[in-house]
PDB file of N, CA and C in Angstrom:
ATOM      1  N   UNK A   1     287.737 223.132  39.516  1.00  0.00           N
ATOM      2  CA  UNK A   1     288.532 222.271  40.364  1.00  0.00           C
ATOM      3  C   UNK A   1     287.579 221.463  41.250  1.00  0.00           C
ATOM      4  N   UNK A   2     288.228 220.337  41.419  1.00  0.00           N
ATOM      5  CA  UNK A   2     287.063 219.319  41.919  1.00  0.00           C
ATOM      6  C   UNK A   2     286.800 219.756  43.441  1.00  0.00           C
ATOM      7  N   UNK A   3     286.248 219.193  44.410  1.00  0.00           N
ATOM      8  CA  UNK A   3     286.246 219.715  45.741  1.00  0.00           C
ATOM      9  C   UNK A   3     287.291 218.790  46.806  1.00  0.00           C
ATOM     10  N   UNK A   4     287.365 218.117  46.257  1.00  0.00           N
ATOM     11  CA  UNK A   4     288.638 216.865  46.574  1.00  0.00           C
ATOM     12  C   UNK A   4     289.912 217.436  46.350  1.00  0.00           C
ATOM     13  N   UNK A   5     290.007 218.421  45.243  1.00  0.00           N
ATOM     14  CA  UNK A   5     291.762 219.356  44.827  1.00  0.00           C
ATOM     15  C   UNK A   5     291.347 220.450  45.884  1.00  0.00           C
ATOM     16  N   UNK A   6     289.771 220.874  46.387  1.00  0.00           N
ATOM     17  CA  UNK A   6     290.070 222.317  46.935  1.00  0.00           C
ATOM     18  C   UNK A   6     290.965 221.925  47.874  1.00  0.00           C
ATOM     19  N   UNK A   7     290.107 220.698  48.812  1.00  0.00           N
ATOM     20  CA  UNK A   7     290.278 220.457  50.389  1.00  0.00           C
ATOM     21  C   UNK A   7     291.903 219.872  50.316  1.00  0.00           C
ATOM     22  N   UNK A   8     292.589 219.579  49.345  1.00  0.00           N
ATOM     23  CA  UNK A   8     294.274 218.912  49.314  1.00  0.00           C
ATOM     24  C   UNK A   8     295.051 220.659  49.510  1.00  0.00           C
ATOM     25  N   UNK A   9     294.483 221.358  48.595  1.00  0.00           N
ATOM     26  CA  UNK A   9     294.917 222.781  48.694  1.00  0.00           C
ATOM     27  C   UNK A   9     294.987 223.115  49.772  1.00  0.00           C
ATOM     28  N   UNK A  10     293.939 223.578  50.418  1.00  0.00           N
ATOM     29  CA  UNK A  10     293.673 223.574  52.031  1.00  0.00           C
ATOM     30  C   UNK A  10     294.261 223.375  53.110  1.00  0.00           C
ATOM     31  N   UNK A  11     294.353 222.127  52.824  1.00  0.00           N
ATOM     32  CA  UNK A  11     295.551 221.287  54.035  1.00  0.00           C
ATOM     33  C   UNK A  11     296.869 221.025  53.925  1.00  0.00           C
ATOM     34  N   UNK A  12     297.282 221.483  52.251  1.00  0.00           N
ATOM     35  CA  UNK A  12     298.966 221.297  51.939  1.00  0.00           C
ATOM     36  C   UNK A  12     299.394 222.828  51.911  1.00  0.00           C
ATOM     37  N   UNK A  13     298.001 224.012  51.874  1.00  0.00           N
ATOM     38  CA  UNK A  13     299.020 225.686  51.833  1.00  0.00           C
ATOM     39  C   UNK A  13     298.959 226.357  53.216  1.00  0.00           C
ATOM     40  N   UNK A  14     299.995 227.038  53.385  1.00  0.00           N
ATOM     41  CA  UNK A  14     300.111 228.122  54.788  1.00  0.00           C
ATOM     42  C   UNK A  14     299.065 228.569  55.003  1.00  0.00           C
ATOM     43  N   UNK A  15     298.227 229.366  53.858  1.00  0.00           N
ATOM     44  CA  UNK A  15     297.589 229.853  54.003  1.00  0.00           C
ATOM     45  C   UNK A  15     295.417 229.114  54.053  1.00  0.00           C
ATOM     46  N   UNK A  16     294.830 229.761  54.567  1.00  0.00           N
ATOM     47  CA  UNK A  16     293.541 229.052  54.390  1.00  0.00           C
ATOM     48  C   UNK A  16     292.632 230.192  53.987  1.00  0.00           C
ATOM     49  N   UNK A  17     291.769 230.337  52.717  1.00  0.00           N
ATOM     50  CA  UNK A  17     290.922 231.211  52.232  1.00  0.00           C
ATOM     51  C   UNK A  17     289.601 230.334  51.933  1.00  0.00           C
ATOM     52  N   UNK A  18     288.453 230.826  52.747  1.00  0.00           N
ATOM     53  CA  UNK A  18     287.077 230.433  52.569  1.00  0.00           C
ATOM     54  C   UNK A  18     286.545 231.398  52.268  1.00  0.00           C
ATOM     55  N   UNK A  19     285.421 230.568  50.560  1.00  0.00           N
ATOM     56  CA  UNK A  19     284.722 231.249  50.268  1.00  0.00           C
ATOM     57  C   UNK A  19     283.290 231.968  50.917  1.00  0.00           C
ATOM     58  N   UNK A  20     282.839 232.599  50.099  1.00  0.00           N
ATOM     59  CA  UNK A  20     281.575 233.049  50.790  1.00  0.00           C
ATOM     60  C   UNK A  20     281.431 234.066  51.569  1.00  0.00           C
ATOM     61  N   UNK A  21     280.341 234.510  51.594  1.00  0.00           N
ATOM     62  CA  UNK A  21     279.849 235.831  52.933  1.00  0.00           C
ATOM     63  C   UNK A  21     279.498 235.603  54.314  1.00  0.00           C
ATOM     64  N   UNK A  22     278.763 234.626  54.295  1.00  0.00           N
ATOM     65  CA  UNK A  22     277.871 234.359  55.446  1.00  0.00           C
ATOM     66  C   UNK A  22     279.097 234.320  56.911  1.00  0.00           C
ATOM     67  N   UNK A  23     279.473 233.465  57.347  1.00  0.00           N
ATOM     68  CA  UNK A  23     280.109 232.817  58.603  1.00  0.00           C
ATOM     69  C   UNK A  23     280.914 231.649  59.350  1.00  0.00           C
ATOM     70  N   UNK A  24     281.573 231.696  59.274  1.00  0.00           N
ATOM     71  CA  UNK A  24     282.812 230.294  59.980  1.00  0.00           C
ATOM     72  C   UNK A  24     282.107 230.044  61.427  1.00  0.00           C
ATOM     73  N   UNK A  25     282.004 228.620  61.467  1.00  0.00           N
ATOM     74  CA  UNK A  25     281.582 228.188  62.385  1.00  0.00           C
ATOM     75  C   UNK A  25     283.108 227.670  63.637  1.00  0.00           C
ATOM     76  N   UNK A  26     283.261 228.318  64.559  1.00  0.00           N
ATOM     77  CA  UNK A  26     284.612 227.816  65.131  1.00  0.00           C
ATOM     78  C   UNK A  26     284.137 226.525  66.441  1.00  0.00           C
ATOM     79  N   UNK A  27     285.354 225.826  66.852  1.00  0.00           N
ATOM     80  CA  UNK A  27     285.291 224.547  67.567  1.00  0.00           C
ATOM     81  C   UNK A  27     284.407 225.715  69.241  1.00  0.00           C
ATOM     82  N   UNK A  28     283.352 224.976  69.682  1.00  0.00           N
ATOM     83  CA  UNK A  28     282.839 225.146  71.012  1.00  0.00           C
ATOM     84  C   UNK A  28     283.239 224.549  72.111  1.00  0.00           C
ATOM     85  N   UNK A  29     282.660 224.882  73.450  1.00  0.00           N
ATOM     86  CA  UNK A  29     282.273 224.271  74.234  1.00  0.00           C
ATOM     87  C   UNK A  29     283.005 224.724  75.874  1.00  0.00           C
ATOM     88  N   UNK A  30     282.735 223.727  76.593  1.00  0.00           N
ATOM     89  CA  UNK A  30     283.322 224.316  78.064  1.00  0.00           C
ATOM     90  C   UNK A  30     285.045 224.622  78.111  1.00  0.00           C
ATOM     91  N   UNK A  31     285.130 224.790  79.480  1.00  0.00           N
ATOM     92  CA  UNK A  31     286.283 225.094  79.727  1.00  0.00           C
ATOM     93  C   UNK A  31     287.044 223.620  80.144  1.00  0.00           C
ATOM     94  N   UNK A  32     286.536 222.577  80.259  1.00  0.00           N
ATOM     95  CA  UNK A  32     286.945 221.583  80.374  1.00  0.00           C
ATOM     96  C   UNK A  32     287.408 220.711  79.055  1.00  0.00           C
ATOM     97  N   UNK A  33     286.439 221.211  78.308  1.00  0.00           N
ATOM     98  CA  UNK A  33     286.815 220.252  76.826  1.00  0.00           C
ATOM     99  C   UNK A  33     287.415 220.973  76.084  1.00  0.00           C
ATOM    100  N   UNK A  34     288.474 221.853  76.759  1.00  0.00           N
ATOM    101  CA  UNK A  34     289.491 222.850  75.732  1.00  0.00           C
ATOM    102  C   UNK A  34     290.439 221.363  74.958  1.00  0.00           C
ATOM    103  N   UNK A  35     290.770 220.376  75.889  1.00  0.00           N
ATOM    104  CA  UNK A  35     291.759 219.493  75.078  1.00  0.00           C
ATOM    105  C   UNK A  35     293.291 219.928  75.543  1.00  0.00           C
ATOM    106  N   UNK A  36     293.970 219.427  74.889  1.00  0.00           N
ATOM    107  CA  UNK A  36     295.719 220.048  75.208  1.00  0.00           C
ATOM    108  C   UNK A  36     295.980 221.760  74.775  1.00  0.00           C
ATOM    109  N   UNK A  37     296.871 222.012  75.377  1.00  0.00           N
ATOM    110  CA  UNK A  37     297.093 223.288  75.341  1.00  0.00           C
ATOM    111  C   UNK A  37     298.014 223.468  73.762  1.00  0.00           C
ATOM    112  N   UNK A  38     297.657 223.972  72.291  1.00  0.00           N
ATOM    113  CA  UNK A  38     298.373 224.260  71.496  1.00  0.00           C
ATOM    114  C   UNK A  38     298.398 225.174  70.635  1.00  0.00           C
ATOM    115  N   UNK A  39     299.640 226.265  70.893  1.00  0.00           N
ATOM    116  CA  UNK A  39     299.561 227.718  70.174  1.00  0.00           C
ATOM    117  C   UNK A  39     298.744 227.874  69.220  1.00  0.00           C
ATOM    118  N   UNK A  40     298.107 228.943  68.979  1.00  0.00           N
ATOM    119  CA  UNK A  40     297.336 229.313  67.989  1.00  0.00           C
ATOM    120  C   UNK A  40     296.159 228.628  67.995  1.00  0.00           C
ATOM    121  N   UNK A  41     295.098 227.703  68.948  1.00  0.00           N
ATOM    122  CA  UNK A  41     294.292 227.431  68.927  1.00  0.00           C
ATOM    123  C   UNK A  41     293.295 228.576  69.142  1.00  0.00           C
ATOM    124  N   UNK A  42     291.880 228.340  68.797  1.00  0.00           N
ATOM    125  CA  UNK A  42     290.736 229.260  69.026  1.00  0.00           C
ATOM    126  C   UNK A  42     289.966 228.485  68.780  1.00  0.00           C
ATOM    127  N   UNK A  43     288.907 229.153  69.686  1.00  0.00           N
ATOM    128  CA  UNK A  43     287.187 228.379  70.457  1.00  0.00           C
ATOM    129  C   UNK A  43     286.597 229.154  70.824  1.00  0.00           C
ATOM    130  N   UNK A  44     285.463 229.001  71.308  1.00  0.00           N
ATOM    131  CA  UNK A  44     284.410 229.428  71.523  1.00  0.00           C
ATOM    132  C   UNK A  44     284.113 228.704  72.972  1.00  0.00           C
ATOM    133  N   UNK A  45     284.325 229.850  73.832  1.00  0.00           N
ATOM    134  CA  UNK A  45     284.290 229.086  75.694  1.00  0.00           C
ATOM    135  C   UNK A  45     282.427 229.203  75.984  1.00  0.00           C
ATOM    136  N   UNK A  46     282.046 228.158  76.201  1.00  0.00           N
ATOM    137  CA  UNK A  46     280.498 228.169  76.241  1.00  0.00           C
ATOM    138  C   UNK A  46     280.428 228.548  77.462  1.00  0.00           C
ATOM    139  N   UNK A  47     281.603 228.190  79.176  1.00  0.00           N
ATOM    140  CA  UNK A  47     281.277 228.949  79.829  1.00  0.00           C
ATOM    141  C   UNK A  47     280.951 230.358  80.517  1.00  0.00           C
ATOM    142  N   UNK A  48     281.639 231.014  79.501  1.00  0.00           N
ATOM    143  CA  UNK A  48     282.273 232.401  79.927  1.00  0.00           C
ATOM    144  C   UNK A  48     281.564 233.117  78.418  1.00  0.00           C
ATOM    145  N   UNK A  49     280.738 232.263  77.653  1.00  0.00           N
ATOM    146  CA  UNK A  49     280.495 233.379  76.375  1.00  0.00           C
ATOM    147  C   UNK A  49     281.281 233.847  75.656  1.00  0.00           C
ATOM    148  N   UNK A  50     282.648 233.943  75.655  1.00  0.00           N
ATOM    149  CA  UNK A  50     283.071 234.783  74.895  1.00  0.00           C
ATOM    150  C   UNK A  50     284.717 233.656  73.954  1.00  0.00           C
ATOM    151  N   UNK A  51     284.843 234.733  72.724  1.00  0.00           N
ATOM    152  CA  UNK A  51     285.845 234.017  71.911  1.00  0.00           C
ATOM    153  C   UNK A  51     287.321 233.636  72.593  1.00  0.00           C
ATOM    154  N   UNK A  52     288.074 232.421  72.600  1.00  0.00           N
ATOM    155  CA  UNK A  52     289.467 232.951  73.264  1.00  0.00           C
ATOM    156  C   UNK A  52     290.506 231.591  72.575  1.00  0.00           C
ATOM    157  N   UNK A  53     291.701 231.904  72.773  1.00  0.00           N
ATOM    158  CA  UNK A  53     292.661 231.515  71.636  1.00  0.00           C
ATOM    159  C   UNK A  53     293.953 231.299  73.029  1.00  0.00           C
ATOM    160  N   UNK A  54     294.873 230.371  72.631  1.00  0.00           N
ATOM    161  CA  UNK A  54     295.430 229.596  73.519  1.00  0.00           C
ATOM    162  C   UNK A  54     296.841 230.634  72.650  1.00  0.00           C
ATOM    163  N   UNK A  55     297.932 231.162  73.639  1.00  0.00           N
ATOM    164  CA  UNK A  55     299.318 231.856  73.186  1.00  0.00           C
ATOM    165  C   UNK A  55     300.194 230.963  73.186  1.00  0.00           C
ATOM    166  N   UNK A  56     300.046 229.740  73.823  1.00  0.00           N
ATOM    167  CA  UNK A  56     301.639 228.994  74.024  1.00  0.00           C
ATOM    168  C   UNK A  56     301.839 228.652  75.741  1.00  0.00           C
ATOM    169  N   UNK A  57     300.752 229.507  76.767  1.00  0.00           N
ATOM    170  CA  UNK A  57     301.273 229.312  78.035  1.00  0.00           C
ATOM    171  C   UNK A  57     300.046 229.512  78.632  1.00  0.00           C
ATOM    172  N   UNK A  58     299.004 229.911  77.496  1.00  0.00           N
ATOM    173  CA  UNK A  58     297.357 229.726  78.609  1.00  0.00           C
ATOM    174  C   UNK A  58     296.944 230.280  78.011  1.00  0.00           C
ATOM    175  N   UNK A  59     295.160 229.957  78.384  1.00  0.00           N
ATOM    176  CA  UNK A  59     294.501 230.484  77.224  1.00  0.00           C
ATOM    177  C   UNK A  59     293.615 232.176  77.745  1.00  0.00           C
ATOM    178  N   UNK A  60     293.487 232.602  76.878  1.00  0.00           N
ATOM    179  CA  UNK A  60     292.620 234.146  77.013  1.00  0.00           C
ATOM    180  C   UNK A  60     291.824 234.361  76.332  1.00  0.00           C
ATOM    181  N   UNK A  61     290.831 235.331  76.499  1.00  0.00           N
ATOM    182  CA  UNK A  61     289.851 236.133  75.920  1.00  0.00           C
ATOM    183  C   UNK A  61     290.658 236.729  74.165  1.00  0.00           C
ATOM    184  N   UNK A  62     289.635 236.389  73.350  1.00  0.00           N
ATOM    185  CA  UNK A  62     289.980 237.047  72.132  1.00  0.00           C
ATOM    186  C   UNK A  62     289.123 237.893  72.077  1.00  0.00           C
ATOM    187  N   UNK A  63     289.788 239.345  71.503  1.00  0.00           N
ATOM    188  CA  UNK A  63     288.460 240.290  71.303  1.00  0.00           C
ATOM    189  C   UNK A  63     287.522 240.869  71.981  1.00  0.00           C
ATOM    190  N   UNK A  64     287.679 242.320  72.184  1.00  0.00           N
ATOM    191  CA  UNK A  64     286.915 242.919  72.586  1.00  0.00           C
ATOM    192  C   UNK A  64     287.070 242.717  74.681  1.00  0.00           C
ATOM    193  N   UNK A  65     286.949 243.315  75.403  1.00  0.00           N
ATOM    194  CA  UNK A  65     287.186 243.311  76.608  1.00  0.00           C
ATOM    195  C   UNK A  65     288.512 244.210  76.941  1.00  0.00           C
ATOM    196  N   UNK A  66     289.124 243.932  78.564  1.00  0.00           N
ATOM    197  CA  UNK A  66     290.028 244.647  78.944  1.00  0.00           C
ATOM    198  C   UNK A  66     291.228 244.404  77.825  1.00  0.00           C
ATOM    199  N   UNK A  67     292.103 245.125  77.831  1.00  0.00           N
ATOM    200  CA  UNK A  67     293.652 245.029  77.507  1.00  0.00           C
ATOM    201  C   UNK A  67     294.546 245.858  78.249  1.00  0.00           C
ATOM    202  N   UNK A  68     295.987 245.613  77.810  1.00  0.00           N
ATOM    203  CA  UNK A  68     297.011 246.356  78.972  1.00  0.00           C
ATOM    204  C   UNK A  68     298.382 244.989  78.408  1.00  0.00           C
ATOM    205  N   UNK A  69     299.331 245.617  79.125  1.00  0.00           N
ATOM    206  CA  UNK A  69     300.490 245.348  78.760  1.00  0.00           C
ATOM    207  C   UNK A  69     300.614 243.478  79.596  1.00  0.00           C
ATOM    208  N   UNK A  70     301.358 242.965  78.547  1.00  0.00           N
ATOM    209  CA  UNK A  70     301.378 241.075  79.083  1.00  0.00           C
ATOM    210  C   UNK A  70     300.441 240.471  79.187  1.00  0.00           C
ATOM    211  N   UNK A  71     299.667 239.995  80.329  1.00  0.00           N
ATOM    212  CA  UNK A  71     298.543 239.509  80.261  1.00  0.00           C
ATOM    213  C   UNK A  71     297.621 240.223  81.598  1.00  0.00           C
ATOM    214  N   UNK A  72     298.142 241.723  81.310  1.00  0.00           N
ATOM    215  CA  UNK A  72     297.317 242.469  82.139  1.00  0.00           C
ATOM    216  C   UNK A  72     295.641 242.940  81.665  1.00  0.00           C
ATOM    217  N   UNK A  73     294.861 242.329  82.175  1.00  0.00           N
ATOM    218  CA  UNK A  73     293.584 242.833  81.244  1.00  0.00           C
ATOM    219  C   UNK A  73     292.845 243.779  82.494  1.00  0.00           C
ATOM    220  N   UNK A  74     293.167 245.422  82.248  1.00  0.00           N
ATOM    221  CA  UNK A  74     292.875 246.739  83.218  1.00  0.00           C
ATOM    222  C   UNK A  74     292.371 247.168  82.308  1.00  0.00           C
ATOM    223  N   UNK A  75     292.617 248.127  81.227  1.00  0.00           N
ATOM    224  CA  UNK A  75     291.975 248.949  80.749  1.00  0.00           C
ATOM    225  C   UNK A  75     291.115 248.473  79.590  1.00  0.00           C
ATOM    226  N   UNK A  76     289.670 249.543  79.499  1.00  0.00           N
ATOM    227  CA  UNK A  76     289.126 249.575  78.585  1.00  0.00           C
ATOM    228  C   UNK A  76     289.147 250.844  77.815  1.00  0.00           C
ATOM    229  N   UNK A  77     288.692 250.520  76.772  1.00  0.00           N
ATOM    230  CA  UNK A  77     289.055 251.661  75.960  1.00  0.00           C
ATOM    231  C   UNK A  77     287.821 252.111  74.824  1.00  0.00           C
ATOM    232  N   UNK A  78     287.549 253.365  74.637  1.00  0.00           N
ATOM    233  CA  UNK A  78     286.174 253.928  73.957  1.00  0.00           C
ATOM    234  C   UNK A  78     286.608 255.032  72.941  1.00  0.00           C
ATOM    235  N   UNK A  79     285.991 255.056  72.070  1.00  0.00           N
ATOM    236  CA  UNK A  79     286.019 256.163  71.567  1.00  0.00           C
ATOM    237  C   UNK A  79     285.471 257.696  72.018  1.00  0.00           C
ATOM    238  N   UNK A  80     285.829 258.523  71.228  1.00  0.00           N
ATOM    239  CA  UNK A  80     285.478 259.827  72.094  1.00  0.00           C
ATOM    240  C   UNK A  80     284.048 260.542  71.235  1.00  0.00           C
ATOM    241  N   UNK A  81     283.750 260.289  70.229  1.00  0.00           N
ATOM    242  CA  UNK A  81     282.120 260.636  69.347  1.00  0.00           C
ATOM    243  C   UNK A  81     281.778 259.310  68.835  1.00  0.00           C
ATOM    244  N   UNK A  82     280.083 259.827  68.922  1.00  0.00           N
ATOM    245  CA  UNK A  82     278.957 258.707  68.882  1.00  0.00           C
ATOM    246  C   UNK A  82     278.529 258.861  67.709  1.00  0.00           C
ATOM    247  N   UNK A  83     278.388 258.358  66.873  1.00  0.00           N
ATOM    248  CA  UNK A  83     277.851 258.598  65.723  1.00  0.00           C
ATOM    249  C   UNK A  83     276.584 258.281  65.003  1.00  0.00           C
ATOM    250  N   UNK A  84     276.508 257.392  65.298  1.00  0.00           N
ATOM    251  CA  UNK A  84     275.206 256.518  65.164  1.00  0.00           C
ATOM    252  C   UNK A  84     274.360 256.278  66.531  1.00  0.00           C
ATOM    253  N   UNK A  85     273.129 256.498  66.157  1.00  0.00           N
ATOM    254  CA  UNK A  85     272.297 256.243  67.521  1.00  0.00           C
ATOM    255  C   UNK A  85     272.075 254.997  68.143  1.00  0.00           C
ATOM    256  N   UNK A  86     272.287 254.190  69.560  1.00  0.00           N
ATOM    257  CA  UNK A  86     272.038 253.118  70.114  1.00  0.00           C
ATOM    258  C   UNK A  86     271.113 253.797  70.896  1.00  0.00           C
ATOM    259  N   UNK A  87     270.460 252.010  71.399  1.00  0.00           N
ATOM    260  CA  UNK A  87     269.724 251.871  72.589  1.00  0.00           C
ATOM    261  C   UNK A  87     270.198 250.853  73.519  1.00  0.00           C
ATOM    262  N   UNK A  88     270.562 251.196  75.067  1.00  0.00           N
ATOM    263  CA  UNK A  88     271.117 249.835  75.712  1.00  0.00           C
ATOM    264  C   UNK A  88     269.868 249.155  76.209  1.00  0.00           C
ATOM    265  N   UNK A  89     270.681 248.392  75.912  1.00  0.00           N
ATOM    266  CA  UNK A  89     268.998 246.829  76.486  1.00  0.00           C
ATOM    267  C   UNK A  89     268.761 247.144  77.381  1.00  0.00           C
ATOM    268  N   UNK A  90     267.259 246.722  77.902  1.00  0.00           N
ATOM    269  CA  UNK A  90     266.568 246.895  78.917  1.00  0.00           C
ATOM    270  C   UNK A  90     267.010 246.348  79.990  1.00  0.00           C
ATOM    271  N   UNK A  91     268.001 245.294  79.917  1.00  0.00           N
ATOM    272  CA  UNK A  91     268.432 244.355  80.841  1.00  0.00           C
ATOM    273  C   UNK A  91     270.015 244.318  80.895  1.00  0.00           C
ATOM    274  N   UNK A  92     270.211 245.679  80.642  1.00  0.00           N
ATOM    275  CA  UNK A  92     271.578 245.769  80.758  1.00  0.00           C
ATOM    276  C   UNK A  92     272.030 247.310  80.980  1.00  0.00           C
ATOM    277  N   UNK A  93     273.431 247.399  81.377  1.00  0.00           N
ATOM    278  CA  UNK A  93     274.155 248.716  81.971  1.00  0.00           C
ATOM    279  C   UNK A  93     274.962 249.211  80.909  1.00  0.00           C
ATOM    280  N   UNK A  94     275.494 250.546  80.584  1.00  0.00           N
ATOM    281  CA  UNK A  94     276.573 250.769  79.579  1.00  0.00           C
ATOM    282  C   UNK A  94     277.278 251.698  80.037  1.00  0.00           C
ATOM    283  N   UNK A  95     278.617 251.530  80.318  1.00  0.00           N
ATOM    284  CA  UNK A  95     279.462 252.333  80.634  1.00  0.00           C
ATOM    285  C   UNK A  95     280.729 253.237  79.783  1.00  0.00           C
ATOM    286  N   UNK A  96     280.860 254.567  79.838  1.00  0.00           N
ATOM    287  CA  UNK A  96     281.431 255.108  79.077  1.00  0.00           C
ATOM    288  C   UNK A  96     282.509 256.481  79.698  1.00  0.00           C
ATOM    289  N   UNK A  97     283.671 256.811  79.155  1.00  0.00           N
ATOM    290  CA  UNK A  97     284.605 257.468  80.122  1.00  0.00           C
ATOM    291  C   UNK A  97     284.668 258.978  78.686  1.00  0.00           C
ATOM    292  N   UNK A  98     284.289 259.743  79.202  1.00  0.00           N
ATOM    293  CA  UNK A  98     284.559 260.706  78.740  1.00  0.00           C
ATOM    294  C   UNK A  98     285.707 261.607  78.488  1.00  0.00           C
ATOM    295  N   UNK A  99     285.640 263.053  78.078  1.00  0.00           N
ATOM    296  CA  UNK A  99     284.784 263.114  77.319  1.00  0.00           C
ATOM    297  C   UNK A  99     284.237 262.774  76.138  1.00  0.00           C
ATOM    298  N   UNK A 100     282.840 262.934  75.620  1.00  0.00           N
ATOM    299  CA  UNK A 100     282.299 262.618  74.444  1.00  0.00           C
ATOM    300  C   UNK A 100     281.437 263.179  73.824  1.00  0.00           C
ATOM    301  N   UNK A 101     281.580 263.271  72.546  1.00  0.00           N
ATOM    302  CA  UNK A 101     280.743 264.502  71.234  1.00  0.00           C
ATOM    303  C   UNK A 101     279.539 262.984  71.202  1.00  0.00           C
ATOM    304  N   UNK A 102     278.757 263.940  71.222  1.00  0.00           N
ATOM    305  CA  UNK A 102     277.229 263.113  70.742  1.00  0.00           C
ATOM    306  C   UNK A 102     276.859 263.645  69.206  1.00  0.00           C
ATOM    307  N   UNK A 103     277.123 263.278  67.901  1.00  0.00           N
ATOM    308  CA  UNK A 103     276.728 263.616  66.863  1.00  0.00           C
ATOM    309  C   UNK A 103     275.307 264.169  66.903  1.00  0.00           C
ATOM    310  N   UNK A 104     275.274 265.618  66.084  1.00  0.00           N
ATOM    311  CA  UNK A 104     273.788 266.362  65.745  1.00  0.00           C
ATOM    312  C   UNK A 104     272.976 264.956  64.876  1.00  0.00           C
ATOM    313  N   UNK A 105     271.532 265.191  65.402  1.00  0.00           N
ATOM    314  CA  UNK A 105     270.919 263.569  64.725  1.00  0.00           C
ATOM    315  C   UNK A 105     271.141 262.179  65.345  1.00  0.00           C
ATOM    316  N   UNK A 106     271.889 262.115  66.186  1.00  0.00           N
ATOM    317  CA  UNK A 106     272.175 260.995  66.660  1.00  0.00           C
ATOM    318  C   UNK A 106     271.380 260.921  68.279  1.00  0.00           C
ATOM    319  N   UNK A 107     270.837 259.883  68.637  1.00  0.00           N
ATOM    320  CA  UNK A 107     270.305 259.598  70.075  1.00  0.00           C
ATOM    321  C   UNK A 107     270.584 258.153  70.674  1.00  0.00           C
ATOM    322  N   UNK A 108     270.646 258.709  72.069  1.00  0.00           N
ATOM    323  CA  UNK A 108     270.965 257.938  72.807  1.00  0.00           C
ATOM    324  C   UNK A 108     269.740 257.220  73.707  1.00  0.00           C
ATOM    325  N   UNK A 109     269.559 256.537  73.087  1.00  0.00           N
ATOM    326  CA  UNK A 109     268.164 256.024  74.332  1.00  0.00           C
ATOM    327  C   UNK A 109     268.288 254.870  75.449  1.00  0.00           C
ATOM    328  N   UNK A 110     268.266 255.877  76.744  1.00  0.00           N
ATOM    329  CA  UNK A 110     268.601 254.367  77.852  1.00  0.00           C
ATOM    330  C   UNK A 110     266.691 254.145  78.516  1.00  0.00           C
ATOM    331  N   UNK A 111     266.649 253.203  78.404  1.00  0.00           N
ATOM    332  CA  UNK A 111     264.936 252.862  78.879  1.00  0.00           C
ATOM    333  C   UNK A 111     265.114 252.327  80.133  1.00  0.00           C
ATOM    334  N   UNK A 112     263.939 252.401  80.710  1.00  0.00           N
ATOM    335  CA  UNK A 112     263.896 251.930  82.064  1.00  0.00           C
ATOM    336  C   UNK A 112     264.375 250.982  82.622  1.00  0.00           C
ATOM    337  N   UNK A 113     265.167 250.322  83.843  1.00  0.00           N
ATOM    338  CA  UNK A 113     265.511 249.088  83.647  1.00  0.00           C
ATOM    339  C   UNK A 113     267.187 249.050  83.395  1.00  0.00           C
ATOM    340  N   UNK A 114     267.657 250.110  82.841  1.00  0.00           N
ATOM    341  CA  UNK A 114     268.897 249.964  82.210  1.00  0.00           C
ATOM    342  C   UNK A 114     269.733 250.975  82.625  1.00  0.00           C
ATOM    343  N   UNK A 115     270.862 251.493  82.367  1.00  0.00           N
ATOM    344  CA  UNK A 115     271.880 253.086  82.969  1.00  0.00           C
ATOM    345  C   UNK A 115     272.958 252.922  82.426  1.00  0.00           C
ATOM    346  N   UNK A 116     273.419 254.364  81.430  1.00  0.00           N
ATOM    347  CA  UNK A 116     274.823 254.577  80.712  1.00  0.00           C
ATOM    348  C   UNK A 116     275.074 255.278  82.010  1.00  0.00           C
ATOM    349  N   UNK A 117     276.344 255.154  82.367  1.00  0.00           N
ATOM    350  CA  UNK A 117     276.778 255.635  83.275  1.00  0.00           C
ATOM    351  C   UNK A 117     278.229 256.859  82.418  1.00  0.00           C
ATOM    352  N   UNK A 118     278.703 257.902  82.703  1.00  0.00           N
ATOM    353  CA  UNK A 118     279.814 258.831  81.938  1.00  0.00           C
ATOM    354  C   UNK A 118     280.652 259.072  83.342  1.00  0.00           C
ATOM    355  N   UNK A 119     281.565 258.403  82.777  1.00  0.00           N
ATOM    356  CA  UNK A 119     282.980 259.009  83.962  1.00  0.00           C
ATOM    357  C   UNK A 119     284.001 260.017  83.194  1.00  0.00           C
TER     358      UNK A 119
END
C-alpha cells in the first residue's frame, strides 16, 4: 500500500496504529502555547516537565504523580516489594511508605548527596 493510502487510512479510521518500536514524538512546549482548550488533547508541558492531557474543563498531569478522587491529586501510591535493585541519584531524594520486602539479591544503594526516606 502506497504511503499516500496509509496516511488517508489514518485520518478517515477511529482508530490510529503506528508502526515500529522505537517512539512517538508528542506536540511540546510551554504552558502558554497549550492553544484552545480541546478534550482529549496531550502534550508535553516544557514548563513543569511532565506529560498532561486536557479532560474537557482543564488541563492535568498525565501519568505517574499524585491521584485521588476528581481532580484531587493527595495520594501517592507504591508498591510493597522491591525487586530489582536501584540506585537514587546523587542529586536527588526517594521517598517510600511502608511496609516493604526488600528481595534476597536485590540492593538498595543511596550515595552521598541523596536520602530514601521509609514512612
Amino acid at each position: 500500500m502506497s504511503n499516500a493510502r496509509n496516511l488517508s487510512k489514518l485520518i478517515n479510521s477511529n482508530t490510529v496504529e503506528l508502526p515500529g518500536t522505537d517512539a512517538v514524538v508528542v506536540p511540546k512546549g510551554t504552558q502558554a502555547q497549550r492553544g484552545s482548550g480541546v478534550a482529549g488533547k496531550f502534550r508535553y508541558n516544557t514548563d513543569v516537565n511532565k506529560f498532561e492531557g486536557y479532560n474537557g474543563s482543564a488541563w492535568g498531569t498525565v501519568g505517574g504523580g499524585a491521584t485521588g478522587g476528581a481532580s484531587d491529586e493527595i495520594f501517592i501510591q507504591n508498591g510493597q516489594t522491591v525487586t530489582t535493585s536501584y540506585t537514587v541519584p546523587v542529586d536527588k531524594n526517594a521517598m517510600t511508605t511502608g511496609p516493604i520486602l526488600i528481595n534476597d539479591g536485590v540492593t538498595i544503594l543511596v550515595p552521598s548527596g541523596a536520602r530514601w526516606v521509609i514512612i
